[in-house]
N, C-alpha and C. Protein backbone atom coordinates (compact mmCIF):
# COMPACT_ATOMS: atom_id res chain seq x y z
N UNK A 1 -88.92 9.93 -138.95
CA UNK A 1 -87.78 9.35 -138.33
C UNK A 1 -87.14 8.42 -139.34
N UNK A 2 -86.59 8.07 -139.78
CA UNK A 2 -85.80 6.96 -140.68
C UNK A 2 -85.78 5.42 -139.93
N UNK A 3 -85.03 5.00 -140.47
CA UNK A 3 -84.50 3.70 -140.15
C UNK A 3 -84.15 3.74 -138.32
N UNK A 4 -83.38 5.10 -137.98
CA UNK A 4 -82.92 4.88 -136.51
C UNK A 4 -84.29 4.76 -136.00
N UNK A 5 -85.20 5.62 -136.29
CA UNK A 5 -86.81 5.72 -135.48
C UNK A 5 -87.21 4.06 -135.46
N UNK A 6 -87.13 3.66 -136.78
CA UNK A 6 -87.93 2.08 -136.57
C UNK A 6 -87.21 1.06 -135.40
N UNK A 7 -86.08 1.21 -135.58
CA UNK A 7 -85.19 0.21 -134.56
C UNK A 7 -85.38 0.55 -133.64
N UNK A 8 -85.15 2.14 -133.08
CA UNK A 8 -85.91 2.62 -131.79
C UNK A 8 -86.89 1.75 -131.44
N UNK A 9 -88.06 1.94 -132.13
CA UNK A 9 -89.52 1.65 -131.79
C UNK A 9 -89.47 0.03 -131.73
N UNK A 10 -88.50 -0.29 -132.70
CA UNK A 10 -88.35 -2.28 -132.18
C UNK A 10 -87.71 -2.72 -130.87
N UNK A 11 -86.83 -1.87 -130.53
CA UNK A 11 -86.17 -1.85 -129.06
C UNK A 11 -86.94 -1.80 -127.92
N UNK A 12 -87.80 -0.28 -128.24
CA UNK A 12 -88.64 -0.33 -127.16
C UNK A 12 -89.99 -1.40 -126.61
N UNK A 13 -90.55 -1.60 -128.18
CA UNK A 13 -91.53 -2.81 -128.15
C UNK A 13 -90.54 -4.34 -127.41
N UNK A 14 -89.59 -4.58 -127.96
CA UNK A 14 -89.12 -5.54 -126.79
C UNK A 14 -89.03 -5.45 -125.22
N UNK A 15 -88.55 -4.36 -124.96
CA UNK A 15 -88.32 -3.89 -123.54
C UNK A 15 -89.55 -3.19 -122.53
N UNK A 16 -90.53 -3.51 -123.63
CA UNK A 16 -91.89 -2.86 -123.30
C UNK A 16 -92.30 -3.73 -121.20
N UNK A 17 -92.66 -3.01 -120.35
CA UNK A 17 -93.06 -3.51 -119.49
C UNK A 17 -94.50 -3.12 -119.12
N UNK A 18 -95.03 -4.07 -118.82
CA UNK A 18 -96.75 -4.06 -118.16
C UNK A 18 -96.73 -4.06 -116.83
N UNK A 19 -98.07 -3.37 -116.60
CA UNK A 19 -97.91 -3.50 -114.84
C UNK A 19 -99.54 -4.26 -114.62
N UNK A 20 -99.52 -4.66 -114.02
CA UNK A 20 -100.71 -5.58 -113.56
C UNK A 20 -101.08 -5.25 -112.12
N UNK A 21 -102.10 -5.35 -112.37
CA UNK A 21 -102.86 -5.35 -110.39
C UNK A 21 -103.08 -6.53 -109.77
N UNK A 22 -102.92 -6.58 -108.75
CA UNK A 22 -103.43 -8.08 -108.03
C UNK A 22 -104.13 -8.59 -108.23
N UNK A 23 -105.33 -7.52 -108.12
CA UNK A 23 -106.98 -8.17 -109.43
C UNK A 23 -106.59 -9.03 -110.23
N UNK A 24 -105.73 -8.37 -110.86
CA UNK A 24 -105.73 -9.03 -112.45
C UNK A 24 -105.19 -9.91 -112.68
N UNK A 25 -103.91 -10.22 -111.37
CA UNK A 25 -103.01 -11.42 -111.47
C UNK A 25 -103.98 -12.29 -111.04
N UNK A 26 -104.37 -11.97 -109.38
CA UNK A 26 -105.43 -13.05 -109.07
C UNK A 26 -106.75 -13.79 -110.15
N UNK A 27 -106.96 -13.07 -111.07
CA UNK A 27 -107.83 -13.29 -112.25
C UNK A 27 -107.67 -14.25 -113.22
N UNK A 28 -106.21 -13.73 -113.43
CA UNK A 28 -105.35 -14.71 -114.55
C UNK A 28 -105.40 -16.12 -113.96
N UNK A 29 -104.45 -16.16 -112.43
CA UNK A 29 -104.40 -17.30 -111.85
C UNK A 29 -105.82 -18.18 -111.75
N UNK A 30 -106.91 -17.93 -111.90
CA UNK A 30 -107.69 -18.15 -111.25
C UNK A 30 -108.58 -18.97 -112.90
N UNK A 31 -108.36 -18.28 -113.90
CA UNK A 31 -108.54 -18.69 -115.09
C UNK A 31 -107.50 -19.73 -115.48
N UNK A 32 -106.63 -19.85 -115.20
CA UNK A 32 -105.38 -21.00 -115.66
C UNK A 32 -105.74 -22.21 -114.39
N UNK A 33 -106.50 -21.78 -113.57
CA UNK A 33 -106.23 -23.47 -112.49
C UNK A 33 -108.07 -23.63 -113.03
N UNK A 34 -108.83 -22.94 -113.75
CA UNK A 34 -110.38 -23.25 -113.86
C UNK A 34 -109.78 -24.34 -115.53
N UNK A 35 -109.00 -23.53 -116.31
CA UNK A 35 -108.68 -24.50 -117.57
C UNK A 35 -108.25 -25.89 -117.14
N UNK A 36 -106.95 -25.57 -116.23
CA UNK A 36 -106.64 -26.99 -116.21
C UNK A 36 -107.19 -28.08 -115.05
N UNK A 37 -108.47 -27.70 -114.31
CA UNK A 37 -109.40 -28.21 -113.84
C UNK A 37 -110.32 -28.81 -114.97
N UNK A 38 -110.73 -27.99 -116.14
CA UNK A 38 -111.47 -28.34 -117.04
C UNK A 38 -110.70 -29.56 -117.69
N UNK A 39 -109.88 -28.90 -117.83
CA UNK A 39 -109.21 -30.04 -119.06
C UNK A 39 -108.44 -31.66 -118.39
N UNK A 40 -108.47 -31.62 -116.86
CA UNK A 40 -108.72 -32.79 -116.48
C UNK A 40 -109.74 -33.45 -115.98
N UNK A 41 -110.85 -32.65 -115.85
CA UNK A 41 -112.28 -33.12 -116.22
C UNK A 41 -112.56 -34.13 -117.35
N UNK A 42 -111.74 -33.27 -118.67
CA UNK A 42 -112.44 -34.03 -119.93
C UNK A 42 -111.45 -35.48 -119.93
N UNK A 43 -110.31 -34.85 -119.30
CA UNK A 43 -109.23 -36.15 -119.64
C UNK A 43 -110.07 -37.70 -118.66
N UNK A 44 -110.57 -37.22 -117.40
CA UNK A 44 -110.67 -38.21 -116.76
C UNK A 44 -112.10 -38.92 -117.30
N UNK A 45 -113.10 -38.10 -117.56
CA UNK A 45 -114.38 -38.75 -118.68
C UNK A 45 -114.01 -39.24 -119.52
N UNK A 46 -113.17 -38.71 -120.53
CA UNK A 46 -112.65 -39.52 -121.64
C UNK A 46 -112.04 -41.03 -121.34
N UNK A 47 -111.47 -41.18 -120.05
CA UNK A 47 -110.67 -42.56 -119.55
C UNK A 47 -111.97 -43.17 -118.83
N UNK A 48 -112.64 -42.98 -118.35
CA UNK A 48 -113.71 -43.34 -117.61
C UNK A 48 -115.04 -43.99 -119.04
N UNK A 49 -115.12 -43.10 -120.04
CA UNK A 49 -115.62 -43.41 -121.24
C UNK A 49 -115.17 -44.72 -121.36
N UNK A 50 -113.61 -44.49 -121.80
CA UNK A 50 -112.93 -45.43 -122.37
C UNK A 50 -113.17 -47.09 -121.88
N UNK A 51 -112.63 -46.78 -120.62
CA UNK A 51 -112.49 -48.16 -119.72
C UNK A 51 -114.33 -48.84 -119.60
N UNK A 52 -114.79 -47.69 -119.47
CA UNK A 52 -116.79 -48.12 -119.78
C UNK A 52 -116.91 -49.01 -120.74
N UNK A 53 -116.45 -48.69 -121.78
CA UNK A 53 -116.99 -49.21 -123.00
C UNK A 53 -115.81 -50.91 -123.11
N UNK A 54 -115.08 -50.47 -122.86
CA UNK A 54 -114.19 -51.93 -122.51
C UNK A 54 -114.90 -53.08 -122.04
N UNK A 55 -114.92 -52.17 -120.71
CA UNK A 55 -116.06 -53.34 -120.07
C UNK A 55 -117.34 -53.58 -120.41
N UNK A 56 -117.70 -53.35 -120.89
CA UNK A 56 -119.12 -53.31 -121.79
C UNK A 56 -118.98 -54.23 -123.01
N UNK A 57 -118.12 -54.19 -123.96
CA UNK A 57 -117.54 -54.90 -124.91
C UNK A 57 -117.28 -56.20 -124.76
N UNK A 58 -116.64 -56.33 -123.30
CA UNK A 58 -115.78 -57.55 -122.50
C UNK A 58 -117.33 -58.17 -122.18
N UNK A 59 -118.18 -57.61 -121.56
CA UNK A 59 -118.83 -58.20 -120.99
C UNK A 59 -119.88 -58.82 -121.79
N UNK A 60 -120.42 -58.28 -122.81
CA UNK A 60 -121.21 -58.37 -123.70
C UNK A 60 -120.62 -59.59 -124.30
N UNK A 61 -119.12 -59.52 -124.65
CA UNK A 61 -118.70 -60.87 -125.47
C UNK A 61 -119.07 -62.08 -124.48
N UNK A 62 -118.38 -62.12 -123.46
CA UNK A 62 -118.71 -63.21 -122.78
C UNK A 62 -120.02 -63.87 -122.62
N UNK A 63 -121.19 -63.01 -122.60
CA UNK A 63 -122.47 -63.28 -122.64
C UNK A 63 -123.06 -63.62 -124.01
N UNK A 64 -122.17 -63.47 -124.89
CA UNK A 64 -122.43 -63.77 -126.16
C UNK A 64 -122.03 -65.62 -126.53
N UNK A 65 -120.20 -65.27 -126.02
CA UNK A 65 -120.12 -66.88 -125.60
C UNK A 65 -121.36 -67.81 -125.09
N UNK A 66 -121.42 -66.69 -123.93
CA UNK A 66 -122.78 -67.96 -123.07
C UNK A 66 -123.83 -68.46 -124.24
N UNK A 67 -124.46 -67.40 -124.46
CA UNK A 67 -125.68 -68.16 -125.62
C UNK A 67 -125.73 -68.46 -127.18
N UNK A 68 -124.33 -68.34 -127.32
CA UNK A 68 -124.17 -68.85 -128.80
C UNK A 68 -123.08 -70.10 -128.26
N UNK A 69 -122.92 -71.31 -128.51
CA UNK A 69 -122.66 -72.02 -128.59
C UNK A 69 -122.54 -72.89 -130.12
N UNK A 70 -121.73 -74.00 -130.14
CA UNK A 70 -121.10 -74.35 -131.02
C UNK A 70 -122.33 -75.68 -131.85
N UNK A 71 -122.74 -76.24 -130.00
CA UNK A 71 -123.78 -77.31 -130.24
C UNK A 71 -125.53 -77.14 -129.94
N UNK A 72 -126.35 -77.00 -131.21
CA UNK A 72 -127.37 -76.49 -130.54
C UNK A 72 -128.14 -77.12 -128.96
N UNK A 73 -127.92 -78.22 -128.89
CA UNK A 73 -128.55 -78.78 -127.71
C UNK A 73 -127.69 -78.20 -126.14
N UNK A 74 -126.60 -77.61 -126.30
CA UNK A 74 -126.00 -77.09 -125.31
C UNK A 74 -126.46 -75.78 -124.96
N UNK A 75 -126.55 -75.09 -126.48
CA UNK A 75 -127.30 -74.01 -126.32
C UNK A 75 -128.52 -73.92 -125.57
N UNK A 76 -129.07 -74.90 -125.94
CA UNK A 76 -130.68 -75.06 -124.92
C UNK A 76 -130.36 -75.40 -123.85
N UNK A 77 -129.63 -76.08 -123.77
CA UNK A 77 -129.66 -76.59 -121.82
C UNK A 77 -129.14 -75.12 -121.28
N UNK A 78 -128.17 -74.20 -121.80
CA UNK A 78 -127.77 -73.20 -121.04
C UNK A 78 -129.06 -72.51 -120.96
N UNK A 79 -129.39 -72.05 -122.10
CA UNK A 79 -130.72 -71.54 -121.66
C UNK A 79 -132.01 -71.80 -120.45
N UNK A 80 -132.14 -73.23 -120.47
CA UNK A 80 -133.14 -73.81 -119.77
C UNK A 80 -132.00 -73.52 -118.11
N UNK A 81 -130.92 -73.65 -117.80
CA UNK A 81 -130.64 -73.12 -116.61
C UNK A 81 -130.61 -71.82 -116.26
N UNK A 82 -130.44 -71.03 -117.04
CA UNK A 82 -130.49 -69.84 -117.17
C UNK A 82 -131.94 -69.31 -116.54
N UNK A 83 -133.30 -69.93 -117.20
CA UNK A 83 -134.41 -69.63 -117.00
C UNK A 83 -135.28 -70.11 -115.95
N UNK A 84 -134.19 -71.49 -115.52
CA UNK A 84 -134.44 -71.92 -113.95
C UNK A 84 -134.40 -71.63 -113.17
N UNK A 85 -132.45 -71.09 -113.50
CA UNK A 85 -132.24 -70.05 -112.03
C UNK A 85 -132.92 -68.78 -111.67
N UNK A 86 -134.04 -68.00 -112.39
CA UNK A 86 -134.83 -67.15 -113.03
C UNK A 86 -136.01 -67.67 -112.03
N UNK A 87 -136.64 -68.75 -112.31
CA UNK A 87 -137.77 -69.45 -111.93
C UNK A 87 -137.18 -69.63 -110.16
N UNK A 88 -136.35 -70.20 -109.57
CA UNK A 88 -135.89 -70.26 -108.41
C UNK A 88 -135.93 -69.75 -107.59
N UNK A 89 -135.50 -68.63 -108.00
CA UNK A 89 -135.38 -67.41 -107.56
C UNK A 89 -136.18 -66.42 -107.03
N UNK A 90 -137.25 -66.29 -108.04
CA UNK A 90 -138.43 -65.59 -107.67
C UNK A 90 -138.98 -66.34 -106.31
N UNK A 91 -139.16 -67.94 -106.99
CA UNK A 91 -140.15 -68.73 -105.72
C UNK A 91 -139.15 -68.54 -104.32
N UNK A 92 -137.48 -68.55 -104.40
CA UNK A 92 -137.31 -67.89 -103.27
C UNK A 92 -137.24 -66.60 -102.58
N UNK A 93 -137.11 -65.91 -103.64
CA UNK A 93 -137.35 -64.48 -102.87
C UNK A 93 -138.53 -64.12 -102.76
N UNK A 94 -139.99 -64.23 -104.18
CA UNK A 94 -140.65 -63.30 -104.16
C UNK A 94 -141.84 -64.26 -102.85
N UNK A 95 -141.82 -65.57 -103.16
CA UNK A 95 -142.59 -66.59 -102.52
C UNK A 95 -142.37 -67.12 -101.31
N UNK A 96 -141.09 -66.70 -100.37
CA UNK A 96 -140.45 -67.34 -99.63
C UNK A 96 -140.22 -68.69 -99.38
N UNK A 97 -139.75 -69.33 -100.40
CA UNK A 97 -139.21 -70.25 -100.31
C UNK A 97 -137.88 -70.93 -99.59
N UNK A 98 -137.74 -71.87 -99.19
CA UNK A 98 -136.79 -71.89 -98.27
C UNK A 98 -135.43 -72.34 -99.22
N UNK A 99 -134.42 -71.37 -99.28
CA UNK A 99 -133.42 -72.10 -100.36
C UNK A 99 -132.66 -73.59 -99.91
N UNK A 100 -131.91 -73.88 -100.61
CA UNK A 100 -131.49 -75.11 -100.48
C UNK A 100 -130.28 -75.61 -99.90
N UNK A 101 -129.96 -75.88 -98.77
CA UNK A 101 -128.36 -75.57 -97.92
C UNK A 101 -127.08 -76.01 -98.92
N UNK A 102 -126.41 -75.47 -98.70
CA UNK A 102 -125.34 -75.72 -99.87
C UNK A 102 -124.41 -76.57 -99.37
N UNK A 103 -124.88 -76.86 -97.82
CA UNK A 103 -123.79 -78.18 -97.13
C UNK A 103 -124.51 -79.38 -97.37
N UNK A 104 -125.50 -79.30 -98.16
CA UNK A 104 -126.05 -80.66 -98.58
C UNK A 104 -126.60 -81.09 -97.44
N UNK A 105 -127.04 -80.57 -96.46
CA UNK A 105 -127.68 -81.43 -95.01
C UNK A 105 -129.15 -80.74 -95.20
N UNK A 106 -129.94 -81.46 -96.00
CA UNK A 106 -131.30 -80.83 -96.06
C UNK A 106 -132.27 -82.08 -96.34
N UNK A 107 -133.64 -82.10 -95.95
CA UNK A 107 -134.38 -83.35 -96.48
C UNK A 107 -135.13 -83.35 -97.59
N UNK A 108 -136.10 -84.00 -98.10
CA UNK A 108 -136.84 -83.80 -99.40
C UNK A 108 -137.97 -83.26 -99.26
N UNK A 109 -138.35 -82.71 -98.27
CA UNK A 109 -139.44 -82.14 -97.58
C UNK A 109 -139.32 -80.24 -98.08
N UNK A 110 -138.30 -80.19 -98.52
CA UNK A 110 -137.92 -78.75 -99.16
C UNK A 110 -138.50 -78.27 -100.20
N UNK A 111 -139.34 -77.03 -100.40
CA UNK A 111 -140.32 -77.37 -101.54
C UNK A 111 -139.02 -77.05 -102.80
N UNK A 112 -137.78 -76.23 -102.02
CA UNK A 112 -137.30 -75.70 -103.87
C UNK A 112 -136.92 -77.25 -104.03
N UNK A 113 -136.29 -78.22 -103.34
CA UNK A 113 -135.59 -79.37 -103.60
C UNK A 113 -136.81 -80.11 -104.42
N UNK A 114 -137.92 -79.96 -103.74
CA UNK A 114 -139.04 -80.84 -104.59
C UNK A 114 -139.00 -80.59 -106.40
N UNK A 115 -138.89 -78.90 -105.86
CA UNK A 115 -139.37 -77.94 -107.08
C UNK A 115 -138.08 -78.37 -108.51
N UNK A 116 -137.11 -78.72 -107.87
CA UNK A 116 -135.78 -78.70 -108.75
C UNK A 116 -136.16 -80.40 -108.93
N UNK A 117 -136.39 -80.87 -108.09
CA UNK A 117 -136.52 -82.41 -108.87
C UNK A 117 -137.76 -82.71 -109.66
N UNK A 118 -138.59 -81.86 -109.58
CA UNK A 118 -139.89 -82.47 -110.55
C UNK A 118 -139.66 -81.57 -111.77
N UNK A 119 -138.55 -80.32 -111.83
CA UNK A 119 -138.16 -80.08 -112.60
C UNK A 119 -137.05 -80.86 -114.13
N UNK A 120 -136.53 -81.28 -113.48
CA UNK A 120 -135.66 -82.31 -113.82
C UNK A 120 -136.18 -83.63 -114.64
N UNK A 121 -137.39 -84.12 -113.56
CA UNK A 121 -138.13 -85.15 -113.95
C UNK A 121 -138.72 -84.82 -115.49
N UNK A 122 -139.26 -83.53 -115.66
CA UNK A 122 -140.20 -82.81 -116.62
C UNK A 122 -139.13 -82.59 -117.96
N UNK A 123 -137.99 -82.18 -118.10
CA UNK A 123 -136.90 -81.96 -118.76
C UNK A 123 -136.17 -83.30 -119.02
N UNK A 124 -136.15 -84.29 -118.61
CA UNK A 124 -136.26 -85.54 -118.54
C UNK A 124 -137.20 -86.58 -119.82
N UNK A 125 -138.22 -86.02 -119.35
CA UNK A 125 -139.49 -86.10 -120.32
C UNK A 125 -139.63 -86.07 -121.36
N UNK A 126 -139.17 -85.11 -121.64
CA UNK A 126 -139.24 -83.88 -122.80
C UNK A 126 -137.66 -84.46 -123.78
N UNK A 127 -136.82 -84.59 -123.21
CA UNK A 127 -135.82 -84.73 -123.84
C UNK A 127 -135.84 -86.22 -124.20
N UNK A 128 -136.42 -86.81 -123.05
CA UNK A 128 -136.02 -88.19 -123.91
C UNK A 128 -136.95 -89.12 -124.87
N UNK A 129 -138.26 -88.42 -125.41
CA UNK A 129 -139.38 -88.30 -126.46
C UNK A 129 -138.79 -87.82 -127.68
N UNK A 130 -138.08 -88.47 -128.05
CA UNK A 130 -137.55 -88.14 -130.04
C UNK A 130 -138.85 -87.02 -130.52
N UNK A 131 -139.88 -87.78 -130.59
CA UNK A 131 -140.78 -87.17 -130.95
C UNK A 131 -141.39 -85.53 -130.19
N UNK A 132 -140.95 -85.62 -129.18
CA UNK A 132 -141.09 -84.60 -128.10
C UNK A 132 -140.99 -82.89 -129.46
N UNK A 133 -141.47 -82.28 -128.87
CA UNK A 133 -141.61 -80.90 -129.20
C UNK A 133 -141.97 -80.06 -128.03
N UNK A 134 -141.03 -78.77 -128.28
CA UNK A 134 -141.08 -78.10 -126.91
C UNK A 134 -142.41 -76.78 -126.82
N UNK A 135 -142.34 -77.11 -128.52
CA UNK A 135 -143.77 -75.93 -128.75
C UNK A 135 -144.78 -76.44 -128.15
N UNK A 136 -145.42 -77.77 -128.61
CA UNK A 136 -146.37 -78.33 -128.07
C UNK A 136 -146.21 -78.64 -126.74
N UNK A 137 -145.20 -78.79 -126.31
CA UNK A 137 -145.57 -78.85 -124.87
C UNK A 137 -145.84 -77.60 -124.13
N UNK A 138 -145.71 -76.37 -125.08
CA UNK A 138 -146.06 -75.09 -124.15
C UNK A 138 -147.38 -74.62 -124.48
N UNK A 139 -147.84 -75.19 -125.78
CA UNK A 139 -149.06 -75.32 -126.06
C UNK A 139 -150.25 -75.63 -125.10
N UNK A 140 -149.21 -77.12 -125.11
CA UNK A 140 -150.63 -78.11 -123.86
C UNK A 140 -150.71 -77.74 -122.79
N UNK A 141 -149.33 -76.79 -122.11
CA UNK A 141 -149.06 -76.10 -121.10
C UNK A 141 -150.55 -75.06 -120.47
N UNK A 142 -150.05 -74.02 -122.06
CA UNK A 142 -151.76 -73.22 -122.05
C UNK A 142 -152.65 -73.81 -121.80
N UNK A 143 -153.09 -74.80 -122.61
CA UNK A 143 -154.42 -75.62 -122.52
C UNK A 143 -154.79 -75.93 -121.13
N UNK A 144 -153.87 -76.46 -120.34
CA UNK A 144 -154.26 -76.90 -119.50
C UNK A 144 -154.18 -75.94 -118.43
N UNK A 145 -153.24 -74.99 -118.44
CA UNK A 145 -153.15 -74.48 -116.88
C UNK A 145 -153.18 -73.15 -117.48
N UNK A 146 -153.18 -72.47 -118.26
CA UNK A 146 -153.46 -70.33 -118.90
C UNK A 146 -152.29 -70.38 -118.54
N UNK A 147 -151.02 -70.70 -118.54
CA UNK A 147 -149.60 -70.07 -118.73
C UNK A 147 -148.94 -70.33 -120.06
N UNK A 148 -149.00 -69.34 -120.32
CA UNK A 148 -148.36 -68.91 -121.74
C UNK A 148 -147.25 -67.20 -121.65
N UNK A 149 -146.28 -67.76 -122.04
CA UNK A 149 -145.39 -66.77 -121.79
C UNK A 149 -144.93 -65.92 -123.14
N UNK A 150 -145.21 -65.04 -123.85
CA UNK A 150 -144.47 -64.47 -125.40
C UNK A 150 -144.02 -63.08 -125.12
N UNK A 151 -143.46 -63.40 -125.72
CA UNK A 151 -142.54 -61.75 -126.03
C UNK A 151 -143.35 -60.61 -126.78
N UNK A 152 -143.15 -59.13 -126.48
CA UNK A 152 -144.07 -58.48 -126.74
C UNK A 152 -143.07 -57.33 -126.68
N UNK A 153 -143.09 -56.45 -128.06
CA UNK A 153 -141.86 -55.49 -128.19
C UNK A 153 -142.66 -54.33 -127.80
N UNK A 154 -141.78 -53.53 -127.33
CA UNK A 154 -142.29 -52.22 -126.33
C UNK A 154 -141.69 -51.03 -127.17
């Protein structure tokens, strides 16, 4: 065929029509709503990732604020409340302890109220001994009563 044959055959390849079955449409359709099901799957993990790690970041800093501080002795007192409210806690939940009314209408007969003031008294102690050391006092702690608390990597 010459030149007319090729243009022919380009004509017809444009005008070319397919016929499809319902099968096959229903198939297609069915593959195009599974993609873009998928692909807002990944979009919404990816934002869900995202915003995770934000808050994670956010939160982590702030807790970083908390125990790094500017002044070391602030640093310790946060700590030492930190490890109170820790200590409190247990004796009220795990010990039943009676917590402490927060309308202030309570007597001294309360063991956490006792517990928080002989706490105080003890931190008191400790802080106002120049000479004071907090090792040795966890030392004499052992000595005297077997509570000794250390860290132990797992």
């Amino acid at each position: 065929m010459g030149k007319k044959g090729d243009l022919l055959r380009a004509m017809k390849a444009q005008q070319t029509t397919y016929t499809f079955t319902k099968a096959q449409l229903m198939e297609h359709d069915k593959k195009i709503k599974h993609d873009i099901l998928m692909r807002a799957k990944d979009d919404l993990e990816a934002e869900a990732r995202r915003q995770a790690d934000a808050y994670v970041q956010h939160e982590w800093g702030e807790r970083e604020k908390l125990f790094v501080q500017n002044h070391p002795m602030d640093n310790v007192m946060t700590m030492m409340s930190l490890l109170l409210a820790v200590s409190s806690r247990v004796l009220i939940e795990r010990f039943h302890w009676k917590p402490i009314p927060k309308d202030g209408d309570y007597d001294r007969r309360n063991r956490t109220v006792q517990f928080a003031d002989y706490i105080v008294d003890e931190l008191d102690k400790i802080t106002r001994d120049v000479d004071a050391d907090i090792r040795r006092y966890c030392e004499e702690t052992y000595d005297l009563y077997g509570v000794k608390y250390t860290f132990v990597d797992t």
